[in-house]
PDB file of N, CA and C in Angstrom:
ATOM      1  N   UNK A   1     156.672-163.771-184.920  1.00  0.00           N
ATOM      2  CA  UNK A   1     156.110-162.457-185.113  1.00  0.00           C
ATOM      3  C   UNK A   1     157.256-161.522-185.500  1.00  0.00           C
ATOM      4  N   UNK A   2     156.879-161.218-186.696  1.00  0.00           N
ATOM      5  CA  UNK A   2     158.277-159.837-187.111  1.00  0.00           C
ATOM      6  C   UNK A   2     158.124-158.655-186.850  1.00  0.00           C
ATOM      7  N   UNK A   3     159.271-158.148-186.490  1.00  0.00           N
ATOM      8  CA  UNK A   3     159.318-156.550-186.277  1.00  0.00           C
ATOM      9  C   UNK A   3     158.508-155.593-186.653  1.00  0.00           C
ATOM     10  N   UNK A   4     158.319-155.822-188.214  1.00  0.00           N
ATOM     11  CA  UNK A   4     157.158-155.465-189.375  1.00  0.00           C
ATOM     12  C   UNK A   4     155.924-155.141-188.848  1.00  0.00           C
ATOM     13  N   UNK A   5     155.493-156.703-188.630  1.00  0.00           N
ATOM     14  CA  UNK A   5     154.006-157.163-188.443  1.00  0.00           C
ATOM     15  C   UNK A   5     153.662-156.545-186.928  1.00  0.00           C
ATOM     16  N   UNK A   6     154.713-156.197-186.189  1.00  0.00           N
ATOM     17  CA  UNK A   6     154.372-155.367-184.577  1.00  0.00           C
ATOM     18  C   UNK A   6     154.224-153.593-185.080  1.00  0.00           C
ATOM     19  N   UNK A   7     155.149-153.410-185.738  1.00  0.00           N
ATOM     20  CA  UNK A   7     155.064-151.929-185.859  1.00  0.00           C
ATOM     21  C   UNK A   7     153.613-151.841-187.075  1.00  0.00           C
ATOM     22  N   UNK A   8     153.489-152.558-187.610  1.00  0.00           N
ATOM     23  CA  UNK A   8     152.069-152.662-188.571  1.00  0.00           C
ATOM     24  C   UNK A   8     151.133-152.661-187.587  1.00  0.00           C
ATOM     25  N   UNK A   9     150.994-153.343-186.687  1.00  0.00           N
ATOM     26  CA  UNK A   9     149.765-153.720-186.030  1.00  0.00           C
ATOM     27  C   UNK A   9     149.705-152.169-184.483  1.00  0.00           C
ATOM     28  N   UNK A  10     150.747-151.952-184.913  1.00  0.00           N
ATOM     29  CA  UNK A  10     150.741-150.559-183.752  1.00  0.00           C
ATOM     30  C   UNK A  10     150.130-149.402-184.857  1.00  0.00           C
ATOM     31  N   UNK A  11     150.257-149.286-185.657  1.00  0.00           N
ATOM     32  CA  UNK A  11     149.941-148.361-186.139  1.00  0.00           C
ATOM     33  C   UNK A  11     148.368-148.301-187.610  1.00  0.00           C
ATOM     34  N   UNK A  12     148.521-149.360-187.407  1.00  0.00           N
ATOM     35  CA  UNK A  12     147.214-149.915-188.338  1.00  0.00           C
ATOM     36  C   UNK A  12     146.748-151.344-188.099  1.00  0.00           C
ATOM     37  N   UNK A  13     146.359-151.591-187.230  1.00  0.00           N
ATOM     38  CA  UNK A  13     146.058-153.043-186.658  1.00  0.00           C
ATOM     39  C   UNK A  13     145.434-153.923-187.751  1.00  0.00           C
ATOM     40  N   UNK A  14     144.190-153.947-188.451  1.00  0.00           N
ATOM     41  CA  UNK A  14     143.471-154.050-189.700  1.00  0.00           C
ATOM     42  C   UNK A  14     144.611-154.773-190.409  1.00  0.00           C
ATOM     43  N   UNK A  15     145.591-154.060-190.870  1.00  0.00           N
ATOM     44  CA  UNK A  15     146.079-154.273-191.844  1.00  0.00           C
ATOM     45  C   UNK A  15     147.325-155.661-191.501  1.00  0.00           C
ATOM     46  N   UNK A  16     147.326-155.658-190.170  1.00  0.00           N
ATOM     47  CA  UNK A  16     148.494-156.610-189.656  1.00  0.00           C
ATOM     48  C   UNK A  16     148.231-157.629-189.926  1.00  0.00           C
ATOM     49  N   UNK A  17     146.801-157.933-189.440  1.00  0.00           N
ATOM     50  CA  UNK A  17     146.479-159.496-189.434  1.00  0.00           C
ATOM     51  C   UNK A  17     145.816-159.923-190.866  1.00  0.00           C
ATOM     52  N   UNK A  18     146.145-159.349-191.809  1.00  0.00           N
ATOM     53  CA  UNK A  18     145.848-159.397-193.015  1.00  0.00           C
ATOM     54  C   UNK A  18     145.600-161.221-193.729  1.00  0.00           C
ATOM     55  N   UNK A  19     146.887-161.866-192.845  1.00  0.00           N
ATOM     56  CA  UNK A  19     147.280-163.219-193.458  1.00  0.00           C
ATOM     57  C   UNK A  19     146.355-164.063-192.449  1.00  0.00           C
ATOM     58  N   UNK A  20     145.879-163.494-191.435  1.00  0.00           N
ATOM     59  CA  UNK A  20     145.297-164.756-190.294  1.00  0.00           C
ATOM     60  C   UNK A  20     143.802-164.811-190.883  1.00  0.00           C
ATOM     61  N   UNK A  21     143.315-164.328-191.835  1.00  0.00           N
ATOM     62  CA  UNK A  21     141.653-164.591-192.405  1.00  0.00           C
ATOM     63  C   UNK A  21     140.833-163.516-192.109  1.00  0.00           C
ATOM     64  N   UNK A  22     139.798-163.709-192.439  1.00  0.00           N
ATOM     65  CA  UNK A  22     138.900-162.795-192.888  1.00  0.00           C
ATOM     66  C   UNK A  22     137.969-161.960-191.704  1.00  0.00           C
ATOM     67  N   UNK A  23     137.752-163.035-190.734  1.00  0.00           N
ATOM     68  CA  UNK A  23     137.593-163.300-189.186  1.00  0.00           C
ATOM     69  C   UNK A  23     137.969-162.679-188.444  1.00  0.00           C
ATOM     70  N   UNK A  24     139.610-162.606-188.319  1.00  0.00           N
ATOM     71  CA  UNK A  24     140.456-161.602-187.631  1.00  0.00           C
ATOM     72  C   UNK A  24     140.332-160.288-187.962  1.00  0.00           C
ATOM     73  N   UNK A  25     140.506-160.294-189.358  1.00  0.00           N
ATOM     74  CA  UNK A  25     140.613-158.931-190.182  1.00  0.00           C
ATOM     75  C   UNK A  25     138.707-157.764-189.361  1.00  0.00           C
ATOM     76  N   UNK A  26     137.957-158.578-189.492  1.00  0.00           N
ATOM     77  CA  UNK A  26     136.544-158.057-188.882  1.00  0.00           C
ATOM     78  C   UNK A  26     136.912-157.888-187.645  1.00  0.00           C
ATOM     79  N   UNK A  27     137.161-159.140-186.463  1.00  0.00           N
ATOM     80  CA  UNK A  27     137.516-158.800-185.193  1.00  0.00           C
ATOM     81  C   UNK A  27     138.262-157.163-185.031  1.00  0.00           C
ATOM     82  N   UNK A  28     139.469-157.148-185.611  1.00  0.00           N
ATOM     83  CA  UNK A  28     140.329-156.508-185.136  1.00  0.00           C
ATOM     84  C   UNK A  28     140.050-154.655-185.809  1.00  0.00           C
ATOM     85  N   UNK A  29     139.203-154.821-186.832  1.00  0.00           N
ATOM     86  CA  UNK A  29     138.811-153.439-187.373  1.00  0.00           C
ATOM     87  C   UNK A  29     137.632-152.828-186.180  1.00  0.00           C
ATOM     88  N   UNK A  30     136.515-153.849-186.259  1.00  0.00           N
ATOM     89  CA  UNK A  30     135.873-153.399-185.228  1.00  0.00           C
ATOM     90  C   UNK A  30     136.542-152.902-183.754  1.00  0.00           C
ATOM     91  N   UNK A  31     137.136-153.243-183.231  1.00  0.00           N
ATOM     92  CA  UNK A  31     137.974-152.726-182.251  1.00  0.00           C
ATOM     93  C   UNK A  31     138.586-151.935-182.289  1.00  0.00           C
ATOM     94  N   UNK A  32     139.011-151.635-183.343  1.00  0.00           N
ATOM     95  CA  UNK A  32     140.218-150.380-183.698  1.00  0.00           C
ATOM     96  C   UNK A  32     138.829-149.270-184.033  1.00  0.00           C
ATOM     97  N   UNK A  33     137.765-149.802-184.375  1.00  0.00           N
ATOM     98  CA  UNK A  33     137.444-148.421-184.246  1.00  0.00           C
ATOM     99  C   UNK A  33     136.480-147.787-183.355  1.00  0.00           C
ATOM    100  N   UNK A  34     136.372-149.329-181.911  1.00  0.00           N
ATOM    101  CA  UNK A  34     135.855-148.521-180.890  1.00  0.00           C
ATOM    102  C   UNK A  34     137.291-147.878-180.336  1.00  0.00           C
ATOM    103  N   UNK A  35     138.102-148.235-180.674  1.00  0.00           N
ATOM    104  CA  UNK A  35     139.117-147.331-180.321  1.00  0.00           C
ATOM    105  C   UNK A  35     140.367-147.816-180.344  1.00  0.00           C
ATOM    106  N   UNK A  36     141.757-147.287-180.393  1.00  0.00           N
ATOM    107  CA  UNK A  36     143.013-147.699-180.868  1.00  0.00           C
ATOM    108  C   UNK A  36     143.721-148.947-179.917  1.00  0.00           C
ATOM    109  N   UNK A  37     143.658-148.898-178.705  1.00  0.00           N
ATOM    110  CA  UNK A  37     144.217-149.962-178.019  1.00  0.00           C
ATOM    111  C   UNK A  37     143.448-150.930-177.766  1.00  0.00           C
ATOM    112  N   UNK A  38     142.343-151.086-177.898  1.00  0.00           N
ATOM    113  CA  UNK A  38     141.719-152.349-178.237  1.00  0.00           C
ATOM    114  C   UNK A  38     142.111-152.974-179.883  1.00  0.00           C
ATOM    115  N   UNK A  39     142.119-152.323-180.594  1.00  0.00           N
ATOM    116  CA  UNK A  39     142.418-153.186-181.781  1.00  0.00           C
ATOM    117  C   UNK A  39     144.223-153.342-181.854  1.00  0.00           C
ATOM    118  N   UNK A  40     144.779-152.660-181.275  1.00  0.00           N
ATOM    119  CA  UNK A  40     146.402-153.079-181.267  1.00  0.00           C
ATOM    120  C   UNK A  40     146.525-154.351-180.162  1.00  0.00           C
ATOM    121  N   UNK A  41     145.515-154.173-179.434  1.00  0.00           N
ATOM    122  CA  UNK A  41     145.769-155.221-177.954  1.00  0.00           C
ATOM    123  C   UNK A  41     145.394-156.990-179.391  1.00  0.00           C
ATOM    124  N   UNK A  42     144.054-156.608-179.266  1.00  0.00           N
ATOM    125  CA  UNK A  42     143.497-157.519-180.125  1.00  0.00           C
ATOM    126  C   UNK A  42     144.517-158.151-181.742  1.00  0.00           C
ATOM    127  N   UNK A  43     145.576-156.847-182.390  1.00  0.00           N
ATOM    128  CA  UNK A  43     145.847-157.253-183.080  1.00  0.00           C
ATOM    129  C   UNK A  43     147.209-158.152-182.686  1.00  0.00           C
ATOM    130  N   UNK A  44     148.030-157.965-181.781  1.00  0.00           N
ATOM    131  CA  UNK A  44     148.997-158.412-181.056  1.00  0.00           C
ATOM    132  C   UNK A  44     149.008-160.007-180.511  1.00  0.00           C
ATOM    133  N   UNK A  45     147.652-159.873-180.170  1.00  0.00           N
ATOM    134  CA  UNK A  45     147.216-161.420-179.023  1.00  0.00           C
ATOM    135  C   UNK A  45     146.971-162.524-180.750  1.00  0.00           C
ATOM    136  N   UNK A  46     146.380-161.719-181.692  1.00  0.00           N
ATOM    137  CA  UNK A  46     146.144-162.702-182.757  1.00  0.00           C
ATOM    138  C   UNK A  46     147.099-163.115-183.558  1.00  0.00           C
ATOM    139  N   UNK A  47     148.273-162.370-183.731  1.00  0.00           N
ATOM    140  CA  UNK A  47     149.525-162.246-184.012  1.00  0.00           C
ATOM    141  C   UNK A  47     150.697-162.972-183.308  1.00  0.00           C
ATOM    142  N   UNK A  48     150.341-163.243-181.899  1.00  0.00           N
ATOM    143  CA  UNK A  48     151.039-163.845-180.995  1.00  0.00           C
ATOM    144  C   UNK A  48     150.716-165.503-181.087  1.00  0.00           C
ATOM    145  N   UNK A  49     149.107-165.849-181.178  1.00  0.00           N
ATOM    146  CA  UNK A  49     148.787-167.128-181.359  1.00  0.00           C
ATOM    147  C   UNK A  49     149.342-168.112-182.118  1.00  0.00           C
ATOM    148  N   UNK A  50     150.079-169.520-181.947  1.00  0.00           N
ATOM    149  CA  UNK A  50     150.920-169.847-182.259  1.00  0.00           C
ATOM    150  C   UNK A  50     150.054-171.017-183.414  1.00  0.00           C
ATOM    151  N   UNK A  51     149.036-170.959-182.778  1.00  0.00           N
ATOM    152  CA  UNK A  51     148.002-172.302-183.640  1.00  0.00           C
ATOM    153  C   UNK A  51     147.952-171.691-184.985  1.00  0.00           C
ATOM    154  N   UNK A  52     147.377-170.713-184.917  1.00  0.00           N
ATOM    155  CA  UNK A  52     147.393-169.924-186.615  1.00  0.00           C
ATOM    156  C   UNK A  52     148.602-170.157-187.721  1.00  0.00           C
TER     157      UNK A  52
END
């Protein structure tokens, strides 16, 4: 996980997980826009997953 892709996903979560599919990208918007720390939590944990 790069420096990048953490300060991306803090500040626009959506846009972080850009490379993990189409899936994530839905997961993690919906969350961000019931509200901001759910989609940074969400974008972080998908970002962190090592299987991807």
């Amino acid at each position: 996980m790069s420096f990048w892709r953490v300060l991306l996903a803090i500040f626009f979560p959506p846009l972080s997980v850009i490379g993990k599919g189409c899936g994530s990208i839905l997961i993690v918007f919906l969350l961000w826009l019931c509200g901001w720390v759910p989609g940074v939590i969400a974008a972080l944990v998908i970002l962190n997953n090592p299987e991807r």
